[in-house]
Protein backbone atom coordinates (compact mmCIF):
# COMPACT_ATOMS: atom_id res chain seq x y z
CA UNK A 1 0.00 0.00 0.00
CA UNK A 2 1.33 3.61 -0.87
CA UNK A 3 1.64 6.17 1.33
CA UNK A 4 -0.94 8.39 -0.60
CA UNK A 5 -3.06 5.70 -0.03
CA UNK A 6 -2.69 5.08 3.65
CA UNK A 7 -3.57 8.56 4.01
CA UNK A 8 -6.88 8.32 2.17
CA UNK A 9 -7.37 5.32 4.61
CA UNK A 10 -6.98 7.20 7.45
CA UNK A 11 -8.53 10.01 6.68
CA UNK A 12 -11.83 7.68 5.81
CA UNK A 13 -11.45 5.97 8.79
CA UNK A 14 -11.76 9.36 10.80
CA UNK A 15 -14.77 10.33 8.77
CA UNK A 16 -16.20 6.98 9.78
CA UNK A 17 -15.83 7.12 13.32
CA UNK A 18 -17.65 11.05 13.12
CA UNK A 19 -20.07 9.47 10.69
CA UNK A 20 -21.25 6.71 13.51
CA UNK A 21 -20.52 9.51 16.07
CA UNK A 22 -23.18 11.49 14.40
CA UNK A 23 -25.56 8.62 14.07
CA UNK A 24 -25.53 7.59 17.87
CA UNK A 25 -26.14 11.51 18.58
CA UNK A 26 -29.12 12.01 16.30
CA UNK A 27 -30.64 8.05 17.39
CA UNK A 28 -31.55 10.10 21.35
CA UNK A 29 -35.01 10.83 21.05
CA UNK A 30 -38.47 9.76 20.24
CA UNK A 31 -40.00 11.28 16.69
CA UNK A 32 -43.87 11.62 16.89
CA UNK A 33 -46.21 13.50 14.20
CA UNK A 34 -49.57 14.10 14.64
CA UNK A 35 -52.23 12.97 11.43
CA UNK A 36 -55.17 12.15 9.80
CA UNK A 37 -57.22 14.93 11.74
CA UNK A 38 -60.98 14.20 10.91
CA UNK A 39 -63.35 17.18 12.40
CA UNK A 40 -66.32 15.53 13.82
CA UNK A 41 -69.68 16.48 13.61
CA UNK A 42 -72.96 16.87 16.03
CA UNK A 43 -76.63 16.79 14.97
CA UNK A 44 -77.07 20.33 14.18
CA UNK A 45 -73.81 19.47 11.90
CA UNK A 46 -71.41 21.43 13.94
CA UNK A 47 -67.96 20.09 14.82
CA UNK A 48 -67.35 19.54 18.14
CA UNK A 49 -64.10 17.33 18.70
CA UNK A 50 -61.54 16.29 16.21
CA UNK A 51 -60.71 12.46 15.90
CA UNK A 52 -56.60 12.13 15.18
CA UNK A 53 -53.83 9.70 15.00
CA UNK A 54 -50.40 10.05 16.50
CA UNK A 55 -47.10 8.27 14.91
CA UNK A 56 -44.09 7.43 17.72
CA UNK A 57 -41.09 6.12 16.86
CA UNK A 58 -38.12 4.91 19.07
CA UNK A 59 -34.92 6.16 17.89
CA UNK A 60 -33.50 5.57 21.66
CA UNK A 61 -31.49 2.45 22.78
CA UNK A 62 -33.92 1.87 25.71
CA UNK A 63 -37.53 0.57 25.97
CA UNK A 64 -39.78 3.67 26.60
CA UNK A 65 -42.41 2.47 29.50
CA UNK A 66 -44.63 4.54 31.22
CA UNK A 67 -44.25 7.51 28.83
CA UNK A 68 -47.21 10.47 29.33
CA UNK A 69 -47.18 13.93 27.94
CA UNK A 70 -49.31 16.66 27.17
CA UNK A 71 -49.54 18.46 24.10
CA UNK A 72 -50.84 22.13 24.15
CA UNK A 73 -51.77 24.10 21.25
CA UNK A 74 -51.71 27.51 21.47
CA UNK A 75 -54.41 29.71 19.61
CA UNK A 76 -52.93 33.34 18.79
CA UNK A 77 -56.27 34.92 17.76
CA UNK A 78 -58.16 33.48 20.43
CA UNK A 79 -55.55 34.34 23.40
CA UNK A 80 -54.90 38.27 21.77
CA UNK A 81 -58.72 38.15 22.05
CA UNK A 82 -59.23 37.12 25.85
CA UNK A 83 -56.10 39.49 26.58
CA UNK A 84 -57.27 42.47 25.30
CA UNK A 85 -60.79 41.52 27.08
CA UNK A 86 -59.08 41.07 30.33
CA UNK A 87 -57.03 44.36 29.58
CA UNK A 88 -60.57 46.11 28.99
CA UNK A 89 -61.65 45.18 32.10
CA UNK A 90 -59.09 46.05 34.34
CA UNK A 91 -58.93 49.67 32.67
CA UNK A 92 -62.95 50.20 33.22
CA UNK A 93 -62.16 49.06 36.75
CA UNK A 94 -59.11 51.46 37.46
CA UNK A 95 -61.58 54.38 35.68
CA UNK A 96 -64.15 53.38 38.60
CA UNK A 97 -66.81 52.81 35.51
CA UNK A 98 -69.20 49.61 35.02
CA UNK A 99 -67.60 47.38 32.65
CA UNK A 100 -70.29 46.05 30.54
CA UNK A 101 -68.45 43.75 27.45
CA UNK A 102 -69.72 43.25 24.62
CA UNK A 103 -68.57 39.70 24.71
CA UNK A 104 -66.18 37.37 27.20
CA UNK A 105 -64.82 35.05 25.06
CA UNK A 106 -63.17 33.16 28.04
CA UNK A 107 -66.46 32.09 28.91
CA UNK A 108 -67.31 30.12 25.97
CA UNK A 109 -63.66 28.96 24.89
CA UNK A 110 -59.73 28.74 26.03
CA UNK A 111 -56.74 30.12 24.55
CA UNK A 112 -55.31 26.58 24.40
CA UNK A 113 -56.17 23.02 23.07
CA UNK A 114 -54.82 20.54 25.47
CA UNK A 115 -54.56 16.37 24.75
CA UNK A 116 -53.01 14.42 27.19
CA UNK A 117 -51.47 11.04 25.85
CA UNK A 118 -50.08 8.50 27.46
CA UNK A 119 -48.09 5.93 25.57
CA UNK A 120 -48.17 1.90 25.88
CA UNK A 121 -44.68 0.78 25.81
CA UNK A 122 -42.32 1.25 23.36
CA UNK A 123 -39.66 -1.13 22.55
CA UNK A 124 -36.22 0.88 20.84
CA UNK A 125 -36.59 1.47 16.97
CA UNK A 126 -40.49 0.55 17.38
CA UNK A 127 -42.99 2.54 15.97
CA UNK A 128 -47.11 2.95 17.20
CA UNK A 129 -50.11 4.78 15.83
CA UNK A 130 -52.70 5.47 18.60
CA UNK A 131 -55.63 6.80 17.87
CA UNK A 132 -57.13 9.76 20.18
CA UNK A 133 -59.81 12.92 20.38
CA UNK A 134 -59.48 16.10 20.71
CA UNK A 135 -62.64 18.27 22.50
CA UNK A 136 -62.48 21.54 20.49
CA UNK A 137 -64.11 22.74 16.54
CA UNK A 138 -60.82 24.39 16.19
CA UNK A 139 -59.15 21.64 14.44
CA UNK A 140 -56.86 23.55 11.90
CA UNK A 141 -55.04 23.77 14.75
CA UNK A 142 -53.93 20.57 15.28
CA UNK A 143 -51.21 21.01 12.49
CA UNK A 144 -49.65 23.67 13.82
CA UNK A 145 -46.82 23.59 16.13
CA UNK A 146 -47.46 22.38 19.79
CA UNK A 147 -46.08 23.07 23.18
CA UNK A 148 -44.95 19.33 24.31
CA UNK A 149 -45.18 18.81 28.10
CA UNK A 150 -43.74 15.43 28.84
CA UNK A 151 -45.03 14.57 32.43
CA UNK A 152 -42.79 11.27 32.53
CA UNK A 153 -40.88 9.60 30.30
CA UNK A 154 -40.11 6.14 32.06
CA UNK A 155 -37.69 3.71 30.89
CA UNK A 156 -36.73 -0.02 30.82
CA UNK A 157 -33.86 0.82 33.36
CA UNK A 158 -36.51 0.35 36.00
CA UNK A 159 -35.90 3.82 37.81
CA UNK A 160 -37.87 4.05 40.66
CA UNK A 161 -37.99 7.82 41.03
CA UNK A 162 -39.71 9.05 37.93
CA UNK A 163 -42.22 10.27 40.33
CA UNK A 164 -40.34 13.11 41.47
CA UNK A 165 -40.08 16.56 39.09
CA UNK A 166 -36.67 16.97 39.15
CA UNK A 167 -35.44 13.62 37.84
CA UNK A 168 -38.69 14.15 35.43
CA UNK A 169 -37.42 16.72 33.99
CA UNK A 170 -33.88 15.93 33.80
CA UNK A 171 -34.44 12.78 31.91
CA UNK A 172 -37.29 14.10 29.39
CA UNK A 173 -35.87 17.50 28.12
CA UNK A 174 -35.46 16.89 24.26
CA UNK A 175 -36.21 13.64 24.19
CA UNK A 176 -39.56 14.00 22.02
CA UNK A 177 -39.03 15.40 18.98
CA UNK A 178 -42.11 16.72 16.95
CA UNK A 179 -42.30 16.19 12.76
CA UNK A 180 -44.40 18.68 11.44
CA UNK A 181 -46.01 18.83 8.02
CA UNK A 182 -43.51 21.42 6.70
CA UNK A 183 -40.93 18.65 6.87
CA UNK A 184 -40.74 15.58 4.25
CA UNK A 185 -40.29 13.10 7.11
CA UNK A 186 -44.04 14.14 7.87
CA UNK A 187 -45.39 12.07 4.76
CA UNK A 188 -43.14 8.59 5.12
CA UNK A 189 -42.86 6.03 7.81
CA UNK A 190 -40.30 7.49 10.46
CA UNK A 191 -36.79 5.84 9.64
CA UNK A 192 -33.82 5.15 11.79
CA UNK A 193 -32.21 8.80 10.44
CA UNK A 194 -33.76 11.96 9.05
CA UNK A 195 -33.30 13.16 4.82
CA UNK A 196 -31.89 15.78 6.69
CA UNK A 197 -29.73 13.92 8.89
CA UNK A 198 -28.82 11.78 6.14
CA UNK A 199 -27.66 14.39 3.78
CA UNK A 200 -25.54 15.99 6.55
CA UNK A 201 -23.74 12.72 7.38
CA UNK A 202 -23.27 12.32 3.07
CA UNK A 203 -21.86 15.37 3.36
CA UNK A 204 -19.77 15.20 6.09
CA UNK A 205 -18.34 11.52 4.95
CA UNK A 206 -17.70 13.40 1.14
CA UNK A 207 -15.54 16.59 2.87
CA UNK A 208 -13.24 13.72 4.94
CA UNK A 209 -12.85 12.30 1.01
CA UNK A 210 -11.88 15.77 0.19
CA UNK A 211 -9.48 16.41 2.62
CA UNK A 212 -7.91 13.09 2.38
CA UNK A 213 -6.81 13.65 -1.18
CA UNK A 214 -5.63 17.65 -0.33
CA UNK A 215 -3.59 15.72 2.27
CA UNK A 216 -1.77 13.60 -0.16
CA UNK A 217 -1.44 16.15 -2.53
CA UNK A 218 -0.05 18.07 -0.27
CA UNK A 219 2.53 15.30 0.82
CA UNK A 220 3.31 14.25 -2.79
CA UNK A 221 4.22 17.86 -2.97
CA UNK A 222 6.64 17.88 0.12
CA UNK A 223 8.22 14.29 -1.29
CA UNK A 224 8.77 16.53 -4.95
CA UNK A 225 10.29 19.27 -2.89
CA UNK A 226 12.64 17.13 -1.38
CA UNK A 227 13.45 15.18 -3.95
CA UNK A 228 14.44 18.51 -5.62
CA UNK A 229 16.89 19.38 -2.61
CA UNK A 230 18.73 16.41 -2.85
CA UNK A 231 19.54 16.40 -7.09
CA UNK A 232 20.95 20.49 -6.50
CA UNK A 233 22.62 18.78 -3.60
CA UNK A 234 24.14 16.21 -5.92
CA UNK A 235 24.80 18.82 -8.55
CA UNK A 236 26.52 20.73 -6.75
């Protein structure tokens, strides 16, 4: 084997290991998206809850047991609209004047949509569809971007103090990772990386090519020099 090529070797080995480094990192967490949102309908033909499905899948090393969390959905319109009620209210209070509103919109509705889930468990690089309802006619919502509030997030390990906050929240930060629709992983079964991640790692594993071969051009170059030193030397 030439030297050239022992550098190329080594140079692809070191991509490797960052490749697999890469791969380990972006394996820590648990992708869910939330689908196939069907309004449903009363009587009178109004909706009143929204039937869904929600996709998991186990990119950890570890079983997932015991896993609850609540997603909240924030509506913008709704909340500016209580707020500015509220806001109302307190000024015709300060100004010592009845405050008779035209409407109270907190009364009829909240500035969130809340659904609570809790998972069955979930064996590493498995992936479950459960099927839930949401109480609410606002179901546009439901494909927007959510607030996730993971309220435990047990584990095969068999820890026996996931009831206490702290070590709740020390082990569950990050470790759900919502797909939304704007992404192309939305539309395909979850796989065990990312296009995105994939690309990155192509990427990564084609620059460590690149800078292999700069290396040994830059080595054939030193050999030439020296070579070069030692025929003046000779002429001389």
């Amino acid at each position: 084997m030439t030297k050239t090529n022992k550098l190329l070797l080594c140079a692809l080995s070191c991509g490797l290991v960052s490749f697999i480094g890469n791969v380990s990192a972006a394996e820590d967490t648990v992708l869910f998206k939330v689908h196939d949102i069907v309004p449903v309908k009363n009587a009178d033909g109004n909706v009143v809850s929204c039937d869904i499905g929600a996709t998991f899948y186990n990119r950890t090393a570890n079983e997932i047991k015991n896993a609850s969390l609540n997603l909240v959905w924030t509506d913008e319109v709704i909340g500016e609209a209580i707020n500015q009620e509220e806001r109302s209210a307190k000024e015709a209070q300060r100004a010592n004047r009845r405050n008779t509103p035209r409407y109270n919109t907190a009364s009829y509705t909240d500035k969130s949509i809340v659904l609570k889930l809790r998972l069955p468990p979930l064996k590493s690089y498995q992936q479950i569809t459960l099927k839930s309802k949401v109480n609410t006619n606002r179901c546009f919502l439901l494909l927007n971007d959510m607030e996730i509030d993971v309220l435990n997030c047990g584990n095969s390990s068999g820890d026996k103090n996931t009831k206490s906050p702290s070590f709740v929240q020390s082990n569950c930060d990050g470790l759900f990772t919502y797909i939304s629709p704007a992404s192309p992983e939305y539309y395909n079964d979850f796989q065990a990386i990312s296009v995105a991640e994939q690309t990155a790692q192509e990427d990564t594993l084609l620059q460590s090519k690149k800078d292999a071969l700069n290396s040994a051009y830059q080595d054939a170059l030193k050999q030439l020099d020296e070579v070069n030193k030692t025929l003046d030397g000779t002429v001389e």
